[in-house]
PDB file of N, CA and C in Angstrom:
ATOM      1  N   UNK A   1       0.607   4.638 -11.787  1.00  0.00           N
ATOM      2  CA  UNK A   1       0.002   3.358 -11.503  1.00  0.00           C
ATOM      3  C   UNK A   1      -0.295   3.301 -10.002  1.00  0.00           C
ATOM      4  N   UNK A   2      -1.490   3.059  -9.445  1.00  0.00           N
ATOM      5  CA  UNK A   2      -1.839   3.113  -8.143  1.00  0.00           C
ATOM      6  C   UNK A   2      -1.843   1.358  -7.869  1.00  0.00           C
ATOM      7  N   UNK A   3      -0.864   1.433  -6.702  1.00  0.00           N
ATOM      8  CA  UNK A   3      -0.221  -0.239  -6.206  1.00  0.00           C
ATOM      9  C   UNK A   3      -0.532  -0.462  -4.620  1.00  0.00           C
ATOM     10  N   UNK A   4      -1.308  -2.272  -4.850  1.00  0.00           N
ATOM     11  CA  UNK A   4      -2.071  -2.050  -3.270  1.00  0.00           C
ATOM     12  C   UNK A   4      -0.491  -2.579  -2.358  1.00  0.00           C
ATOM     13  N   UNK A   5      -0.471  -2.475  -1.453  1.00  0.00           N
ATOM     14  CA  UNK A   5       0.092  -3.274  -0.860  1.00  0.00           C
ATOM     15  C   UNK A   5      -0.270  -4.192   0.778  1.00  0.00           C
ATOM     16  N   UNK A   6      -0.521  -4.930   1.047  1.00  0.00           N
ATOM     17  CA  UNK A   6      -0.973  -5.632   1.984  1.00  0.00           C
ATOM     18  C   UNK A   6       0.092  -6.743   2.772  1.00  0.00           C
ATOM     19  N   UNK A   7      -0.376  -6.906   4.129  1.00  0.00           N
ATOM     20  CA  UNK A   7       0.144  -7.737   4.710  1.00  0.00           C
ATOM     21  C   UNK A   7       1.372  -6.834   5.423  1.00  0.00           C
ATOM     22  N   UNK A   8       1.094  -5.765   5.811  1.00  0.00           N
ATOM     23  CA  UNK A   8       1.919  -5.053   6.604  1.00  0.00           C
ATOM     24  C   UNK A   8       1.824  -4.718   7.932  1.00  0.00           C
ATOM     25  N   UNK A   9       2.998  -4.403   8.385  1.00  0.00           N
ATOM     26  CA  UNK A   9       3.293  -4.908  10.370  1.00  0.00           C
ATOM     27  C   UNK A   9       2.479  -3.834  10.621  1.00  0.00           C
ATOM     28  N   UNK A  10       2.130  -3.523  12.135  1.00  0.00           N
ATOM     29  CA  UNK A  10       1.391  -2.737  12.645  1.00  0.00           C
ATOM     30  C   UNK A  10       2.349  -1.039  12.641  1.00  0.00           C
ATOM     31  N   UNK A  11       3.385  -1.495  12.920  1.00  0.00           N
ATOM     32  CA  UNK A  11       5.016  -0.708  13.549  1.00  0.00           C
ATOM     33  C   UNK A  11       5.362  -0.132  11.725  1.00  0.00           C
ATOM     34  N   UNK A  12       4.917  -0.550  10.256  1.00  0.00           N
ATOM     35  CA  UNK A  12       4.850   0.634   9.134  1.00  0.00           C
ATOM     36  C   UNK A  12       4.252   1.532   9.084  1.00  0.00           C
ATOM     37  N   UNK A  13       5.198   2.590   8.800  1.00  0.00           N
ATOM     38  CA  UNK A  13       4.252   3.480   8.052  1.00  0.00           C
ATOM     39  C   UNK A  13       4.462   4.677   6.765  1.00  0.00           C
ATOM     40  N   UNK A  14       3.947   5.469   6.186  1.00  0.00           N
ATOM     41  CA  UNK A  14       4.113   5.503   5.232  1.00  0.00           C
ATOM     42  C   UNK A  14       5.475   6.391   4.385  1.00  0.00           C
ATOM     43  N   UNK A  15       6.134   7.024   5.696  1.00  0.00           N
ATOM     44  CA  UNK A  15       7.411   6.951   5.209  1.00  0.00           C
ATOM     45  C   UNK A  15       7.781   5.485   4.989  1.00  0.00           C
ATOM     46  N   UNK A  16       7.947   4.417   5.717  1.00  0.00           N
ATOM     47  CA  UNK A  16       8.757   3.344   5.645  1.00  0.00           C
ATOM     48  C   UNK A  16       8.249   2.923   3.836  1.00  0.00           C
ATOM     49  N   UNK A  17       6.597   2.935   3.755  1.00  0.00           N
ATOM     50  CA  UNK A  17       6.613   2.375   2.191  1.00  0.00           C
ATOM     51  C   UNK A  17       7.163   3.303   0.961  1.00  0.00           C
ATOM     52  N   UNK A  18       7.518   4.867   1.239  1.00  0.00           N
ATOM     53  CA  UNK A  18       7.679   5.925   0.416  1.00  0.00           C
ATOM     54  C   UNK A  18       9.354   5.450   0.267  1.00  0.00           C
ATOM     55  N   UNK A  19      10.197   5.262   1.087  1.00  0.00           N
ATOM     56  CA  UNK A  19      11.663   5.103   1.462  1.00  0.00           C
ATOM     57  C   UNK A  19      12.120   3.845   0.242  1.00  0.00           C
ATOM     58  N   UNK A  20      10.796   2.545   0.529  1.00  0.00           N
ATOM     59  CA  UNK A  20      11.070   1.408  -0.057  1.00  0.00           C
ATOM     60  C   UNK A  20      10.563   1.608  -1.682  1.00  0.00           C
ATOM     61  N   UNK A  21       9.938   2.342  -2.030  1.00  0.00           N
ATOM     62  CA  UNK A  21       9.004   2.344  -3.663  1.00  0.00           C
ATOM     63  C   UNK A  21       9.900   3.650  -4.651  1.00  0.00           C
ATOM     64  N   UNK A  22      10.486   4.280  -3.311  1.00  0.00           N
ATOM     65  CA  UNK A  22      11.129   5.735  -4.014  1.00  0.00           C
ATOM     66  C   UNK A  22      12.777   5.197  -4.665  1.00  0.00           C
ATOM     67  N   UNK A  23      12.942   3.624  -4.137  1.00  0.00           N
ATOM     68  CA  UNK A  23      14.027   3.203  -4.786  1.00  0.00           C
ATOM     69  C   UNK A  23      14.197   2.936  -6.438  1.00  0.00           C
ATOM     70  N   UNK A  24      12.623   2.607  -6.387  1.00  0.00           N
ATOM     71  CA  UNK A  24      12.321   2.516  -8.309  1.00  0.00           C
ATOM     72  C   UNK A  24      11.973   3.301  -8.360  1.00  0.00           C
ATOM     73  N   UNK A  25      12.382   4.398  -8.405  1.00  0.00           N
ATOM     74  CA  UNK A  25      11.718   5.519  -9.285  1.00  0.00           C
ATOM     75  C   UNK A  25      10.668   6.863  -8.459  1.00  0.00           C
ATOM     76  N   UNK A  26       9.970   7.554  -9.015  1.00  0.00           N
ATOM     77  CA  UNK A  26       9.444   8.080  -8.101  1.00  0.00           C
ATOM     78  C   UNK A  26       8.169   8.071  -7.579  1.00  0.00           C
ATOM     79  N   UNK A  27       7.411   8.847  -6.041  1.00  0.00           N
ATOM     80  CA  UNK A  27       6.402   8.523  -5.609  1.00  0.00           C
ATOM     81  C   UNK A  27       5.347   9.522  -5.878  1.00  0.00           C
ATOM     82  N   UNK A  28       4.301   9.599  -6.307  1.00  0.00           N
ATOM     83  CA  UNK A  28       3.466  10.088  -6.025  1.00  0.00           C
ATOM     84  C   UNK A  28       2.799  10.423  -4.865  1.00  0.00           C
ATOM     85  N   UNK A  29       2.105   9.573  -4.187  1.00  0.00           N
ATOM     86  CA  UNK A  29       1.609   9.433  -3.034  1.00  0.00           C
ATOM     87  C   UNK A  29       1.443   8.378  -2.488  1.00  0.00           C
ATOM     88  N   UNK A  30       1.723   8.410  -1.081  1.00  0.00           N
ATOM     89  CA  UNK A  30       1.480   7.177  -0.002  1.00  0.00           C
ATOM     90  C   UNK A  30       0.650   7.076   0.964  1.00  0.00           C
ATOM     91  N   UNK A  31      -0.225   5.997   1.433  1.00  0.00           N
ATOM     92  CA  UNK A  31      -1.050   6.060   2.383  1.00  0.00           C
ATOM     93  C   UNK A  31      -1.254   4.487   2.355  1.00  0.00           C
ATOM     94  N   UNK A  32      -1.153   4.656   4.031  1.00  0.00           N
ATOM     95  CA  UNK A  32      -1.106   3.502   4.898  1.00  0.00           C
ATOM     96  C   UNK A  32      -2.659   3.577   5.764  1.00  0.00           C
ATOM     97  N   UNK A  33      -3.565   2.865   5.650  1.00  0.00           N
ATOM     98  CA  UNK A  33      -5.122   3.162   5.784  1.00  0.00           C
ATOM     99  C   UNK A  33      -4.955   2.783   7.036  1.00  0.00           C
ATOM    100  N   UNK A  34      -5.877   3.409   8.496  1.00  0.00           N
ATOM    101  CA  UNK A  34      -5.816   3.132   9.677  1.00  0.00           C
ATOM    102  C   UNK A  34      -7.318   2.512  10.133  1.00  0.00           C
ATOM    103  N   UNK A  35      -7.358   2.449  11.063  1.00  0.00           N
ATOM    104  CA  UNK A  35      -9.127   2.330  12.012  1.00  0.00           C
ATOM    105  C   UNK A  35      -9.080   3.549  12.514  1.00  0.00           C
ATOM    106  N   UNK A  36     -10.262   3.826  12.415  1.00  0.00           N
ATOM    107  CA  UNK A  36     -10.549   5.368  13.091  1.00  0.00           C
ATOM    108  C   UNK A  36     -11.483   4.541  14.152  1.00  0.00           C
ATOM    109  N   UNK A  37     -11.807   3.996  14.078  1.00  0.00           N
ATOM    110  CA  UNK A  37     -13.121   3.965  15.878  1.00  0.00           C
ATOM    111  C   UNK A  37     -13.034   1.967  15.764  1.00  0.00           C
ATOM    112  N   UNK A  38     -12.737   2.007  16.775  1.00  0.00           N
ATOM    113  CA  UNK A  38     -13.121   0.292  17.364  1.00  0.00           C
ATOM    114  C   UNK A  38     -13.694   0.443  18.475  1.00  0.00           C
ATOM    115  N   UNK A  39     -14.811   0.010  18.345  1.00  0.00           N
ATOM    116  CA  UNK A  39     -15.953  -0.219  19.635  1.00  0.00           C
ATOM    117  C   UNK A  39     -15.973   1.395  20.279  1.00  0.00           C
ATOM    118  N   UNK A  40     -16.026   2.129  19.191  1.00  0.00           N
ATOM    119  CA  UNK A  40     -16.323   3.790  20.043  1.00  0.00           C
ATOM    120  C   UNK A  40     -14.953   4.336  20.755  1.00  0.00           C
ATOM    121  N   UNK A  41     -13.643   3.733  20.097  1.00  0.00           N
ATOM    122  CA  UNK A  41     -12.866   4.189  20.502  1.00  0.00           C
ATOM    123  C   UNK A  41     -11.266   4.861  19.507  1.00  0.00           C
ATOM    124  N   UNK A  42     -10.967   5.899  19.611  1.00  0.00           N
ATOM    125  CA  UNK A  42     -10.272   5.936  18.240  1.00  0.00           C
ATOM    126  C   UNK A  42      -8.665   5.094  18.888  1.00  0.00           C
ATOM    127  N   UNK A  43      -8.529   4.588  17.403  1.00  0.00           N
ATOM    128  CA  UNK A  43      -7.652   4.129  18.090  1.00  0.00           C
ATOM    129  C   UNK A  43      -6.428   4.462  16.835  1.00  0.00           C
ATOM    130  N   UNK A  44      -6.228   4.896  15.438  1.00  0.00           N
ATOM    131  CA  UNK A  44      -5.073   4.926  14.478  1.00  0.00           C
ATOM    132  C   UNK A  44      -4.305   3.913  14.230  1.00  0.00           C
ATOM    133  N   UNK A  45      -4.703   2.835  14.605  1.00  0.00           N
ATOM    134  CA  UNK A  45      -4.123   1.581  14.569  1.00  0.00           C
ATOM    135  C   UNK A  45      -3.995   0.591  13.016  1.00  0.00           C
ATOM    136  N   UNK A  46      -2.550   0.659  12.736  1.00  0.00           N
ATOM    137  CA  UNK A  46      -3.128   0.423  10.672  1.00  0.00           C
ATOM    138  C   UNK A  46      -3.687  -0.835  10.927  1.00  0.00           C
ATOM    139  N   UNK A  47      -4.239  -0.965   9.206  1.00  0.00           N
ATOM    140  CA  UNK A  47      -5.764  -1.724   9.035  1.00  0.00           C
ATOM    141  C   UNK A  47      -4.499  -2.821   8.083  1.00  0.00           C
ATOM    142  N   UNK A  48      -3.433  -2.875   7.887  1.00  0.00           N
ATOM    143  CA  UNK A  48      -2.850  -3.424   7.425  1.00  0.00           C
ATOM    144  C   UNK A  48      -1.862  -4.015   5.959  1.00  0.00           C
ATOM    145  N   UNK A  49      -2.973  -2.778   5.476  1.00  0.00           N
ATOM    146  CA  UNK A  49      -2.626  -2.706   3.857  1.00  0.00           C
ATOM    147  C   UNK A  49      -2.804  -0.661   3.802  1.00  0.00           C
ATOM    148  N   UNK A  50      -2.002  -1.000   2.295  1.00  0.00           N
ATOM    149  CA  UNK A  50      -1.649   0.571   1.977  1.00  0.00           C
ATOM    150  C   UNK A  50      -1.853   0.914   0.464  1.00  0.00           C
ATOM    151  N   UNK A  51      -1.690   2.015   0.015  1.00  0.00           N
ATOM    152  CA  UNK A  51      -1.891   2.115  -1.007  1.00  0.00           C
ATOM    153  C   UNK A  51      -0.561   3.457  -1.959  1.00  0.00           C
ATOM    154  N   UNK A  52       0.471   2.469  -3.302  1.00  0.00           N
ATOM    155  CA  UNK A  52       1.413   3.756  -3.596  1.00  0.00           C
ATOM    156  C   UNK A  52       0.536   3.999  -4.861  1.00  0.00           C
ATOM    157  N   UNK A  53       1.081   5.161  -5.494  1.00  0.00           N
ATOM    158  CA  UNK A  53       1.287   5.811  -6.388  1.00  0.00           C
ATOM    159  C   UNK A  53       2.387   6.258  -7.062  1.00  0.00           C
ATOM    160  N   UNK A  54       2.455   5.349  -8.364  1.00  0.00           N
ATOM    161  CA  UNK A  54       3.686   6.104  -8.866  1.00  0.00           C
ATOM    162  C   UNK A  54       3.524   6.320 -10.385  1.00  0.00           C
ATOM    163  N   UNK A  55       3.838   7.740 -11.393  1.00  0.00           N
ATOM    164  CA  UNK A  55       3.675   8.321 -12.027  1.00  0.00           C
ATOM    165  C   UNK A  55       4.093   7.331 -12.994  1.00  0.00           C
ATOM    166  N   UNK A  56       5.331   6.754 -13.317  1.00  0.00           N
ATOM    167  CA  UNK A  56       5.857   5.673 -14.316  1.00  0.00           C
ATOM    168  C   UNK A  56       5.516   4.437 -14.120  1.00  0.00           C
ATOM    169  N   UNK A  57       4.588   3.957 -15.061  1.00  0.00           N
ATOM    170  CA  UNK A  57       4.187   2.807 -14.998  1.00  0.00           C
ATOM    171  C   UNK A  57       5.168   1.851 -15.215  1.00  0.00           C
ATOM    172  N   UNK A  58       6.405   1.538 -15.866  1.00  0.00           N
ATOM    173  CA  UNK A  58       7.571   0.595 -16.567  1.00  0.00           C
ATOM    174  C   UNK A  58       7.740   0.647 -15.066  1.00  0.00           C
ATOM    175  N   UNK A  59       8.552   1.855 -14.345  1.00  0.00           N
ATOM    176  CA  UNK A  59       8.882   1.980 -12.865  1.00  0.00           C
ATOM    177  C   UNK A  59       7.967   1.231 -11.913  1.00  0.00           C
ATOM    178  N   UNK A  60       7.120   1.377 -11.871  1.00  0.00           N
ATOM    179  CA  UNK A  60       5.902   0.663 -11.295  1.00  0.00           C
ATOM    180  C   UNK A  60       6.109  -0.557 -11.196  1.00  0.00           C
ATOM    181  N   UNK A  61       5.944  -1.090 -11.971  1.00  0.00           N
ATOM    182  CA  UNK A  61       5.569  -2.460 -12.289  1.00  0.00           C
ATOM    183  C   UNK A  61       6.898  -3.224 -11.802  1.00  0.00           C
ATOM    184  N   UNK A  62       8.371  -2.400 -12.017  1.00  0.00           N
ATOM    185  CA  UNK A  62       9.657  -3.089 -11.828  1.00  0.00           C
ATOM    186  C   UNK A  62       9.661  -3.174 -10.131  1.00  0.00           C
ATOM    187  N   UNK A  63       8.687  -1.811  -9.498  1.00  0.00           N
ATOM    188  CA  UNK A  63       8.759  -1.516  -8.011  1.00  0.00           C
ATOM    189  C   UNK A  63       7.542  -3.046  -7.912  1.00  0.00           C
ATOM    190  N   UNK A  64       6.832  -3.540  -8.040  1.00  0.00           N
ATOM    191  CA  UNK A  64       5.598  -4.242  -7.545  1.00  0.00           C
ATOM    192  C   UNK A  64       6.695  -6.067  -7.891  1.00  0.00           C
ATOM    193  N   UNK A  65       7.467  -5.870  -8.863  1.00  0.00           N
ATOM    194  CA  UNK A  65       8.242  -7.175  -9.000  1.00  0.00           C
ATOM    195  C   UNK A  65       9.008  -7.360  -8.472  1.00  0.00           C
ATOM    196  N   UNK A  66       9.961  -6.280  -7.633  1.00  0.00           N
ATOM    197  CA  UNK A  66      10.971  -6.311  -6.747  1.00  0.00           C
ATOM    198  C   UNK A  66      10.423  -6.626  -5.468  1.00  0.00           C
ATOM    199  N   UNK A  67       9.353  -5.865  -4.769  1.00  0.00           N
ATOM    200  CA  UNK A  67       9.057  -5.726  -3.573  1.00  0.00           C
ATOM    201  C   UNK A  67       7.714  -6.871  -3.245  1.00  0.00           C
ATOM    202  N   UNK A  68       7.101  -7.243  -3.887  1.00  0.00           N
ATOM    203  CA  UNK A  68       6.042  -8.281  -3.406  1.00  0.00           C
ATOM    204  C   UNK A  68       7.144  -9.352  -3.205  1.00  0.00           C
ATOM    205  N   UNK A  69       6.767  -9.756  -2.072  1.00  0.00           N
ATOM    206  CA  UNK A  69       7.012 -11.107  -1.202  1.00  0.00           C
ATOM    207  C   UNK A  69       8.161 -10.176  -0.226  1.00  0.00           C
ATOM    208  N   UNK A  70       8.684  -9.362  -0.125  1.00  0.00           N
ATOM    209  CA  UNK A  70       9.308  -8.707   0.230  1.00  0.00           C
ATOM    210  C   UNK A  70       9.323  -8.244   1.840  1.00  0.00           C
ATOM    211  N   UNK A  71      10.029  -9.195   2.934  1.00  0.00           N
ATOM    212  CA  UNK A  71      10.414  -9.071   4.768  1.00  0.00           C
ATOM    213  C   UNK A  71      10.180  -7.411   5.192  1.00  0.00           C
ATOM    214  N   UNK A  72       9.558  -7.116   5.782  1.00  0.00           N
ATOM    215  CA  UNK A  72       9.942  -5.730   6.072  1.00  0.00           C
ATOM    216  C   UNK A  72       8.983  -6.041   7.772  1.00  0.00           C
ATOM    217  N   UNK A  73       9.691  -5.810   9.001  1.00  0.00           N
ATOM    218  CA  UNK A  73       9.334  -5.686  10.194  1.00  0.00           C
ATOM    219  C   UNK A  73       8.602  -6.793  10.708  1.00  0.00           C
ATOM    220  N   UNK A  74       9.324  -8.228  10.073  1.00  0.00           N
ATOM    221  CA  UNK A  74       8.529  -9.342  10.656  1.00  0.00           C
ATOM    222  C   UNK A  74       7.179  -9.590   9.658  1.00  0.00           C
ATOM    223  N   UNK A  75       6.847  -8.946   8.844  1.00  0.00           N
ATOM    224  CA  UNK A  75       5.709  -9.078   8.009  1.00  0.00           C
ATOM    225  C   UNK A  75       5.986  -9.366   6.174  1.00  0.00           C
ATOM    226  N   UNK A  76       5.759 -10.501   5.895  1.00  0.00           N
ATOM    227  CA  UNK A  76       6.248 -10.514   3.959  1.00  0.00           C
ATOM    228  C   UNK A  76       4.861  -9.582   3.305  1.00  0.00           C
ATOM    229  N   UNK A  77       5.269  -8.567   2.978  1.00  0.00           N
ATOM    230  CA  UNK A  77       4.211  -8.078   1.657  1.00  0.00           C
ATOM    231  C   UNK A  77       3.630  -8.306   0.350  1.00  0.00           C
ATOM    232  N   UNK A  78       2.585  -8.213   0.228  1.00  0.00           N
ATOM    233  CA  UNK A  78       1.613  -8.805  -0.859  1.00  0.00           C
ATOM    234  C   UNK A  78       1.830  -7.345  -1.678  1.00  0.00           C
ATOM    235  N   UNK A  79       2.332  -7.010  -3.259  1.00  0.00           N
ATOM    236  CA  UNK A  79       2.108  -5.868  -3.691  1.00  0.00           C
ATOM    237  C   UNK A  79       1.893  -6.021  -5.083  1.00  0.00           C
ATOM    238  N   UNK A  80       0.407  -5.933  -5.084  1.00  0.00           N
ATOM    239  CA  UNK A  80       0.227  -5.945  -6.936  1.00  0.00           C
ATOM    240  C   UNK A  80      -0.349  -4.456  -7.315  1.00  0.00           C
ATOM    241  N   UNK A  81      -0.617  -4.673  -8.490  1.00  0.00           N
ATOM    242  CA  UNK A  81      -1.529  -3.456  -9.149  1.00  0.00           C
ATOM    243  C   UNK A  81      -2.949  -3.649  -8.380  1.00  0.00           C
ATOM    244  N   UNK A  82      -2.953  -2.496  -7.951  1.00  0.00           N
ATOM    245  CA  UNK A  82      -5.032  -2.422  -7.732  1.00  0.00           C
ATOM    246  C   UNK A  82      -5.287  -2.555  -8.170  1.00  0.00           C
ATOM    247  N   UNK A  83      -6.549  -2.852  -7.946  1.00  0.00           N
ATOM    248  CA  UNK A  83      -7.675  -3.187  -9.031  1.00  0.00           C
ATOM    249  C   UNK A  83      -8.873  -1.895  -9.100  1.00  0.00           C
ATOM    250  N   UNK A  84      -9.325  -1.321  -9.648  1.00  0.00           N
ATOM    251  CA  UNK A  84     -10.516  -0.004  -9.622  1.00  0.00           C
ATOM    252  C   UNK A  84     -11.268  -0.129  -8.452  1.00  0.00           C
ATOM    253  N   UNK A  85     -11.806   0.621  -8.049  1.00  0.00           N
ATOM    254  CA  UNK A  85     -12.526   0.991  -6.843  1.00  0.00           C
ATOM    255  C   UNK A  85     -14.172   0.218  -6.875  1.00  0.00           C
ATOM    256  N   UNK A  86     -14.459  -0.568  -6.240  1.00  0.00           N
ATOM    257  CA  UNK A  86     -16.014  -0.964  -6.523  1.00  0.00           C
ATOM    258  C   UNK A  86     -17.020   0.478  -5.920  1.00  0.00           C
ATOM    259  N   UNK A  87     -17.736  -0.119  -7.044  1.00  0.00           N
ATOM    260  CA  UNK A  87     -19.086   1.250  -6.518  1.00  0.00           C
ATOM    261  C   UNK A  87     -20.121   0.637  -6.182  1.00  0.00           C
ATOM    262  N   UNK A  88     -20.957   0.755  -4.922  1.00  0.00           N
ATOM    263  CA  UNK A  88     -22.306  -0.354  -5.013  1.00  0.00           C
ATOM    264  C   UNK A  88     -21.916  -1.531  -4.956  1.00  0.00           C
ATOM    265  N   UNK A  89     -20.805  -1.973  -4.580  1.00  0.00           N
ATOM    266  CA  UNK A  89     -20.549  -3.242  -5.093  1.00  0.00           C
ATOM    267  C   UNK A  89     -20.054  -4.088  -6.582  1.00  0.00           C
ATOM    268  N   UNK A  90     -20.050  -2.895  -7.344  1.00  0.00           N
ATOM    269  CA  UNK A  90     -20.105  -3.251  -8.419  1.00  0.00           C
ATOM    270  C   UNK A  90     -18.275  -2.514  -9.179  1.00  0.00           C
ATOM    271  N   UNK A  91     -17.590  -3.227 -10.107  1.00  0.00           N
ATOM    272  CA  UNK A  91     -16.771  -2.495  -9.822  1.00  0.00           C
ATOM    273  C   UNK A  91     -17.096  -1.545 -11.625  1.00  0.00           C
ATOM    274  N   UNK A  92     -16.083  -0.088 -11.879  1.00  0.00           N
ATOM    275  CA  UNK A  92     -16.665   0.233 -12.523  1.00  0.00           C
ATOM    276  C   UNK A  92     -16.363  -0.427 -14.282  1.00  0.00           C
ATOM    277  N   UNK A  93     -17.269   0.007 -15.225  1.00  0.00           N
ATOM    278  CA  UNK A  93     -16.813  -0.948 -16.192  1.00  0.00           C
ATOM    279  C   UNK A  93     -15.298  -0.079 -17.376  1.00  0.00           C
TER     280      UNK A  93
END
């Protein structure tokens, strides 16, 4: 189940969300999305939201009910199920 998570401090990263999601169960993959260029300048600075992966969906879902609303570094996290990727704007059917 691929799970967004948003509303995260500048100071996470994706060990800190792998540490917190690997408590239910296990991770697939983690990524914490950055800025690559502001005003022509790189800067790696997260964009504020992230994205897990985890193979067991039951696990999943118990990780997204435990941890949404959930304090971590001065910041409460938003963590539901994604939603599919839009294409064009459009998302797919």
């Amino acid at each position: 189940m691929n799970i967004h998570v948003s509303n995260l401090s500048a100071a996470t990263t994706q060990a800190d969300l792998r540490k917190a999601f690997a408590a239910h169960g296990d991770v697939a993959s983690v990524a914490v999305l950055t800025e690559e260029r502001h005003f022509g300048k790189m800067t790696g600075a997260s964009k504020g939201y992230g994205f897990v992966i985890m193979p067991d969906t039951v696990r999943a879902r118990a990780a997204v009910a435990a941890l949404d609303h959930h304090d971590h570094q001065g910041s409460t996290w938003s963590v539901r199920q994604a939603r599919p990727r839009r294409v064009h704007g459009r998302r797919p059917v």
